[in-house]
PDB file of N, CA and C in Angstrom:
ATOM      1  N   UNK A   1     -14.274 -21.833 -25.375  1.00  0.00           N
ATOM      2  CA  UNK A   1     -13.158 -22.245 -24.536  1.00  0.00           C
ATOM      3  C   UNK A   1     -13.327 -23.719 -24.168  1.00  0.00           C
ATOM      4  N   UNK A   2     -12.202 -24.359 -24.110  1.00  0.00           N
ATOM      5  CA  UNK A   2     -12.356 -25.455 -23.906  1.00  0.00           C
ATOM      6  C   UNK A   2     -12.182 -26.080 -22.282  1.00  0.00           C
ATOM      7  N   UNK A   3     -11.774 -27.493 -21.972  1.00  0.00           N
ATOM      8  CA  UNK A   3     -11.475 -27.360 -20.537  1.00  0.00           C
ATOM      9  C   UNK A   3     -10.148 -27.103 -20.007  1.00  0.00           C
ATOM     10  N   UNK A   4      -9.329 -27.160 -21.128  1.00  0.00           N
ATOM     11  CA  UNK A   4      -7.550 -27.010 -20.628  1.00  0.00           C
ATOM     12  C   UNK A   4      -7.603 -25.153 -20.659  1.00  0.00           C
ATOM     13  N   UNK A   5      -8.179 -24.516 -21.550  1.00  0.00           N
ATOM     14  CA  UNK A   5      -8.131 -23.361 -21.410  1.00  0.00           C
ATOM     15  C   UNK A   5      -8.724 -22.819 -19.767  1.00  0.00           C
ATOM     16  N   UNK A   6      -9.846 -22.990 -19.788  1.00  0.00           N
ATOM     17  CA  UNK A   6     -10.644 -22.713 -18.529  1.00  0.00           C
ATOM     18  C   UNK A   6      -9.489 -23.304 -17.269  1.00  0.00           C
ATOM     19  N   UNK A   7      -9.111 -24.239 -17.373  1.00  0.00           N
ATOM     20  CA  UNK A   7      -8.124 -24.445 -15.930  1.00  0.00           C
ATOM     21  C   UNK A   7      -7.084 -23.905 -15.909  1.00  0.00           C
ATOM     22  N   UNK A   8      -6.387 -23.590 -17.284  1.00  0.00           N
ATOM     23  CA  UNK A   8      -5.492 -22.455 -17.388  1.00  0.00           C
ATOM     24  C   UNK A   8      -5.637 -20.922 -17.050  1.00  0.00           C
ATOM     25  N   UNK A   9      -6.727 -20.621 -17.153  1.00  0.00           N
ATOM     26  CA  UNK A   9      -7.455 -19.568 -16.395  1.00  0.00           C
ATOM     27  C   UNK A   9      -7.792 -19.250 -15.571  1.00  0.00           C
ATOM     28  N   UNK A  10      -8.303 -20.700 -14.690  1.00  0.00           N
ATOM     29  CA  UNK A  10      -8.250 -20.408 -13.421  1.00  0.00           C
ATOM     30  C   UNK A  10      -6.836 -20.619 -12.567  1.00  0.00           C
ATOM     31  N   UNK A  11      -6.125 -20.836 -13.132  1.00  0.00           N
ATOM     32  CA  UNK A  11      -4.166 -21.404 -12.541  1.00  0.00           C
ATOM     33  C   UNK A  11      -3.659 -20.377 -12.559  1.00  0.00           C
ATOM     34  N   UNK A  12      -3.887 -19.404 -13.672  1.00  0.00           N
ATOM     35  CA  UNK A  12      -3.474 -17.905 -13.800  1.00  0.00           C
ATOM     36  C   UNK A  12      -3.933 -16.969 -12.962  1.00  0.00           C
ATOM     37  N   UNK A  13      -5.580 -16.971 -12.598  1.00  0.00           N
ATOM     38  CA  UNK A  13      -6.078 -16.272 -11.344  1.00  0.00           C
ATOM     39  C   UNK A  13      -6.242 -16.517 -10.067  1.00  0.00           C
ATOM     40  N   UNK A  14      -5.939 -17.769  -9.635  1.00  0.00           N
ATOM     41  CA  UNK A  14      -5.513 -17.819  -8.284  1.00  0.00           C
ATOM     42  C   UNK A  14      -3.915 -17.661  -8.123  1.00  0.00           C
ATOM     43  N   UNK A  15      -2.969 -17.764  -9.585  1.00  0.00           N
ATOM     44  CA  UNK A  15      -1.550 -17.757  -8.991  1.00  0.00           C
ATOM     45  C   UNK A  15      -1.336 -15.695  -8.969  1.00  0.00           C
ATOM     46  N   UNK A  16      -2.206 -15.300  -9.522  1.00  0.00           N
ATOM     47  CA  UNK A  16      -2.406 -13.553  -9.462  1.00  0.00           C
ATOM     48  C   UNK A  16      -3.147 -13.339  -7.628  1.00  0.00           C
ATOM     49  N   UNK A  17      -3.662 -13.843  -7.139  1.00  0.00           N
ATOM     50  CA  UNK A  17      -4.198 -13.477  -6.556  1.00  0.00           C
ATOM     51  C   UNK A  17      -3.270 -14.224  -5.181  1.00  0.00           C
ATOM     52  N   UNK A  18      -2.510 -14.969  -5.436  1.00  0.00           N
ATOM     53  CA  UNK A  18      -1.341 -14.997  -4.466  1.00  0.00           C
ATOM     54  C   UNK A  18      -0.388 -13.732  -4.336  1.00  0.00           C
ATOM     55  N   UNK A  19      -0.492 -13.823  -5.232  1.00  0.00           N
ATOM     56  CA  UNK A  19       1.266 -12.632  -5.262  1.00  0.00           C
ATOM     57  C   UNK A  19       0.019 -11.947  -5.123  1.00  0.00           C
ATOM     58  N   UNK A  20      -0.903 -10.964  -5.370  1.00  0.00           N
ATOM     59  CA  UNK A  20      -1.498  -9.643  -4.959  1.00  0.00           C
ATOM     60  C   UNK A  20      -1.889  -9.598  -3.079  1.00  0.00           C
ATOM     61  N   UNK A  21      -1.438 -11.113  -2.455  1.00  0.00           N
ATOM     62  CA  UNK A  21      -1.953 -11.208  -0.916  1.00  0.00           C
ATOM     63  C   UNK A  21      -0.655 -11.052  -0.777  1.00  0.00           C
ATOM     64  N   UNK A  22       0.432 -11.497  -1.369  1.00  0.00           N
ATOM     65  CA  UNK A  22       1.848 -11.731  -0.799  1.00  0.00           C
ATOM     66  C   UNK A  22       2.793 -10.133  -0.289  1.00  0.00           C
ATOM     67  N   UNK A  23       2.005  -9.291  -1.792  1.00  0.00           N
ATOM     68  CA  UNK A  23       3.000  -7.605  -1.620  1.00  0.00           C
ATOM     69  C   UNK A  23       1.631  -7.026  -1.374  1.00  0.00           C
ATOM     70  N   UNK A  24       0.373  -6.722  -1.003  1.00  0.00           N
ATOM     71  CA  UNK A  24      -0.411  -6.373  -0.021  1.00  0.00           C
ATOM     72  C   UNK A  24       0.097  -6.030   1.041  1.00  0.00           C
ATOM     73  N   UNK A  25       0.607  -6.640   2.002  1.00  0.00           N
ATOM     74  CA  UNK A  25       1.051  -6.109   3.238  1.00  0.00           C
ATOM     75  C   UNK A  25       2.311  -4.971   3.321  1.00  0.00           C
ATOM     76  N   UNK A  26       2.742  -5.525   2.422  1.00  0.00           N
ATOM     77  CA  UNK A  26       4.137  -4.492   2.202  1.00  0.00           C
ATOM     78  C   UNK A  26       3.637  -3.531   1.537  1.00  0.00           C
ATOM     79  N   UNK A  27       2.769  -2.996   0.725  1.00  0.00           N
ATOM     80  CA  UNK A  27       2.743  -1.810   0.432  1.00  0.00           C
ATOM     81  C   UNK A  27       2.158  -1.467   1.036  1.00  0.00           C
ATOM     82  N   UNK A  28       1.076  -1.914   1.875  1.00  0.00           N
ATOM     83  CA  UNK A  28       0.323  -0.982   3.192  1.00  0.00           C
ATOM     84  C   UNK A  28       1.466  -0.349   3.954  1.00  0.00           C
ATOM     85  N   UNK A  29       2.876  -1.559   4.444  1.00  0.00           N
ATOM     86  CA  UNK A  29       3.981  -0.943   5.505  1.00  0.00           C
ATOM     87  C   UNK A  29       4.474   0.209   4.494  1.00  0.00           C
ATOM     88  N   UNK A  30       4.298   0.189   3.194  1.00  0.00           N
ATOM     89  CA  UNK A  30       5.482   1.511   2.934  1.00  0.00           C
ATOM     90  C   UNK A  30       4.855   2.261   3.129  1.00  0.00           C
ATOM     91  N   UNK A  31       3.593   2.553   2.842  1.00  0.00           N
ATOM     92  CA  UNK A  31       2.747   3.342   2.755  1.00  0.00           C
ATOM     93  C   UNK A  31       2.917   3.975   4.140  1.00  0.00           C
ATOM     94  N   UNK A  32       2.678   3.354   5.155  1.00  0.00           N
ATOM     95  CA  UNK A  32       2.476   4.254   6.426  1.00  0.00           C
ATOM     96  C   UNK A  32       4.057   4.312   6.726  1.00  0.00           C
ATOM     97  N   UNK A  33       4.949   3.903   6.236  1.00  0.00           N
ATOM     98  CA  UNK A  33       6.490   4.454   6.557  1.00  0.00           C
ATOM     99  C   UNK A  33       6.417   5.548   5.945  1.00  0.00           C
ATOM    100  N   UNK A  34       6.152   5.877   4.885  1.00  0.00           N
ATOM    101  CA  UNK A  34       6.450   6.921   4.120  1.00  0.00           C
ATOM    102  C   UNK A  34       5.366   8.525   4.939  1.00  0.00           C
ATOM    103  N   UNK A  35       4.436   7.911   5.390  1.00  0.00           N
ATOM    104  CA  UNK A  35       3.727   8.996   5.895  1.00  0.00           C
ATOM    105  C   UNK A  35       4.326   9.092   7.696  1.00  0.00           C
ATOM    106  N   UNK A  36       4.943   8.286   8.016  1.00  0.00           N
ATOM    107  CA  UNK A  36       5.513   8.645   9.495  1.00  0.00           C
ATOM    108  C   UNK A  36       6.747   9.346   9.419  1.00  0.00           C
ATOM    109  N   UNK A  37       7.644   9.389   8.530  1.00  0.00           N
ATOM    110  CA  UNK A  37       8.478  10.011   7.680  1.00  0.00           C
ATOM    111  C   UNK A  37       7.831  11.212   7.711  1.00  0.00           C
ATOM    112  N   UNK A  38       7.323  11.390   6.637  1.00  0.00           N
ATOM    113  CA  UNK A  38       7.059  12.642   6.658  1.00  0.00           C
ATOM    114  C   UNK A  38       6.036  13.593   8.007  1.00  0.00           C
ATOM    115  N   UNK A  39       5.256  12.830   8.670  1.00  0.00           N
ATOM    116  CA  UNK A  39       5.166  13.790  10.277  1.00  0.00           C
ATOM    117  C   UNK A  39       6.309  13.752  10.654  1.00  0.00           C
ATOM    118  N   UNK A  40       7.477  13.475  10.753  1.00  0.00           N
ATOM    119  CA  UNK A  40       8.616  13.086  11.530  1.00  0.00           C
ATOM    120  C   UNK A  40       9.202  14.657  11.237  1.00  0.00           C
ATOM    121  N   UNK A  41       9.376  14.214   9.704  1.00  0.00           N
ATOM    122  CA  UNK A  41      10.220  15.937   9.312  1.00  0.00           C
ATOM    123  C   UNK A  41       9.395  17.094   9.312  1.00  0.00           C
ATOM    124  N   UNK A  42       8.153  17.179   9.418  1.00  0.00           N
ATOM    125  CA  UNK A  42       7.367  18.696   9.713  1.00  0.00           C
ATOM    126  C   UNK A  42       7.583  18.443  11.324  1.00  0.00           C
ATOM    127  N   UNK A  43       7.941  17.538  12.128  1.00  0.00           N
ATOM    128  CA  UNK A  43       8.065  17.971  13.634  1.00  0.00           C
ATOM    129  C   UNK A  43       9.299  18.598  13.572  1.00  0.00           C
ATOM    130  N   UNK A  44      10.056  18.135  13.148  1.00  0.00           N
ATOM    131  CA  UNK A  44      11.615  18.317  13.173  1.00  0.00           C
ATOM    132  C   UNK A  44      11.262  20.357  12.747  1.00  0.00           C
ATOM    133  N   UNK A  45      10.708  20.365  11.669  1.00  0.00           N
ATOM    134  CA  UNK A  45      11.044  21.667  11.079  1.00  0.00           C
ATOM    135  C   UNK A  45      10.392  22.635  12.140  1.00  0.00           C
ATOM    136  N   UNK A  46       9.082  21.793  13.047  1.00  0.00           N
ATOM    137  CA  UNK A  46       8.490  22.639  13.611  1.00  0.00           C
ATOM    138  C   UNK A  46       7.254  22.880  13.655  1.00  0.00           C
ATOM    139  N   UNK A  47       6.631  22.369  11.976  1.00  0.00           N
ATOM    140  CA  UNK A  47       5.293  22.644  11.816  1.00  0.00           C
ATOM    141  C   UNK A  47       3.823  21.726  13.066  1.00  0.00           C
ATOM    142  N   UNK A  48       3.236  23.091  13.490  1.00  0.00           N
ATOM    143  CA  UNK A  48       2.233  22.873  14.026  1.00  0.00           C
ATOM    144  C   UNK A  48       1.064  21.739  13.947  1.00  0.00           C
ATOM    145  N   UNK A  49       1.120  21.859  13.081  1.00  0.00           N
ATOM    146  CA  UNK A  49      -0.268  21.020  12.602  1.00  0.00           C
ATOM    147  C   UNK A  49       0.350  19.670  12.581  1.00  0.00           C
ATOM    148  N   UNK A  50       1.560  19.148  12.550  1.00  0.00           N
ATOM    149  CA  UNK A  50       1.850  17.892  12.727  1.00  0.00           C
ATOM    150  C   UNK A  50       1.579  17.146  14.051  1.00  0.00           C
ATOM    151  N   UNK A  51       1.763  18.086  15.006  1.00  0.00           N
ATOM    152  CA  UNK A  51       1.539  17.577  16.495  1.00  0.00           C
ATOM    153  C   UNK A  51       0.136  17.504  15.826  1.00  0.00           C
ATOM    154  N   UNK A  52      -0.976  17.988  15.753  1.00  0.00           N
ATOM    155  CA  UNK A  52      -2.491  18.242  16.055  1.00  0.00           C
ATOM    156  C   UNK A  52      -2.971  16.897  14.686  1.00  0.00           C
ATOM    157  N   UNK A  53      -2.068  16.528  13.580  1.00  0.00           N
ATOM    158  CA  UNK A  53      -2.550  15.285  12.887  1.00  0.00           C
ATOM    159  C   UNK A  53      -3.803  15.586  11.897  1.00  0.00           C
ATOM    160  N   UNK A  54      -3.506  17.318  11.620  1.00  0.00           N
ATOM    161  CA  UNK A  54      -4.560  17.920  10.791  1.00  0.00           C
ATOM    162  C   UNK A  54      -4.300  17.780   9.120  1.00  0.00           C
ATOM    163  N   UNK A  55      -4.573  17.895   8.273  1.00  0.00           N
ATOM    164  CA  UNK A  55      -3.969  17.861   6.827  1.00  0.00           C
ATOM    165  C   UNK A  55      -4.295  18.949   6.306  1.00  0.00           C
ATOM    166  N   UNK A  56      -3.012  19.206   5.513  1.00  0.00           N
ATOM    167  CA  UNK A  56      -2.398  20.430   4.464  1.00  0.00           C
ATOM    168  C   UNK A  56      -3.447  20.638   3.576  1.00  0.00           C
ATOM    169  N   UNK A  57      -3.421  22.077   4.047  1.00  0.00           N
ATOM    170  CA  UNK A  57      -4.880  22.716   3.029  1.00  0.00           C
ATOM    171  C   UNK A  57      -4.042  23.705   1.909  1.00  0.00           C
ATOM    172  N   UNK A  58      -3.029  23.609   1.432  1.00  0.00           N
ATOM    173  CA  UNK A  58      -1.931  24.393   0.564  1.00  0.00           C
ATOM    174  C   UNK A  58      -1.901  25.119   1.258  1.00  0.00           C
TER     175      UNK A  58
END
Protein backbone atom coordinates (compact mmCIF):
# COMPACT_ATOMS: atom_id res chain seq x y z
CA UNK A 1 0.00 0.00 0.00
CA UNK A 2 1.10 3.10 -0.74
CA UNK A 3 0.57 6.60 1.05
CA UNK A 4 -2.57 7.87 -0.96
CA UNK A 5 -4.05 4.45 -0.34
CA UNK A 6 -3.36 4.39 3.48
CA UNK A 7 -5.00 8.03 3.84
CA UNK A 8 -7.74 6.84 1.82
CA UNK A 9 -8.24 4.33 4.40
CA UNK A 10 -8.00 6.15 7.01
CA UNK A 11 -10.76 9.00 5.36
CA UNK A 12 -12.97 5.97 4.90
CA UNK A 13 -12.67 4.90 8.67
CA UNK A 14 -13.08 7.85 10.47
CA UNK A 15 -15.91 9.04 7.86
CA UNK A 16 -17.59 5.24 9.03
CA UNK A 17 -17.12 5.92 12.34
CA UNK A 18 -18.99 9.28 12.17
CA UNK A 19 -22.12 8.12 10.80
CA UNK A 20 -21.88 4.87 13.26
CA UNK A 21 -21.78 7.92 16.38
CA UNK A 22 -24.38 9.91 14.37
CA UNK A 23 -27.44 6.80 14.19
CA UNK A 24 -26.05 5.29 17.58
CA UNK A 25 -28.25 7.31 19.55
CA UNK A 26 -31.23 6.79 17.54
CA UNK A 27 -31.24 3.29 17.52
CA UNK A 28 -30.70 3.07 21.24
CA UNK A 29 -34.15 5.67 21.25
CA UNK A 30 -35.99 3.11 19.02
CA UNK A 31 -34.94 0.51 20.77
CA UNK A 32 -36.33 1.55 24.14
CA UNK A 33 -39.52 3.08 22.23
CA UNK A 34 -40.24 -0.05 20.91
CA UNK A 35 -39.91 -1.84 24.31
CA UNK A 36 -42.10 0.95 26.23
CA UNK A 37 -44.61 0.19 23.58
CA UNK A 38 -44.79 -2.91 24.17
CA UNK A 39 -45.08 -2.74 28.40
CA UNK A 40 -47.64 -0.18 27.46
CA UNK A 41 -49.88 -2.83 25.57
CA UNK A 42 -49.46 -5.89 28.09
CA UNK A 43 -50.70 -3.08 30.74
CA UNK A 44 -53.45 -2.15 28.62
CA UNK A 45 -54.38 -6.00 28.09
CA UNK A 46 -53.75 -6.50 31.73
CA UNK A 47 -50.82 -8.69 31.92
CA UNK A 48 -49.28 -8.99 35.36
CA UNK A 49 -45.89 -9.29 35.00
CA UNK A 50 -45.69 -5.98 33.19
CA UNK A 51 -46.36 -3.97 36.34
CA UNK A 52 -43.58 -6.33 38.23
CA UNK A 53 -40.88 -5.68 34.90
CA UNK A 54 -40.30 -9.56 34.92
CA UNK A 55 -39.57 -11.26 31.37
CA UNK A 56 -41.58 -13.78 29.31
CA UNK A 57 -40.63 -17.25 30.02
CA UNK A 58 -43.13 -18.58 26.93
Amino acid sequence: MNGNQIEGLIGMLVTLGIVVLMILPSAIGAIHDRRVDRRLAEAERGDTRARHGTARTA
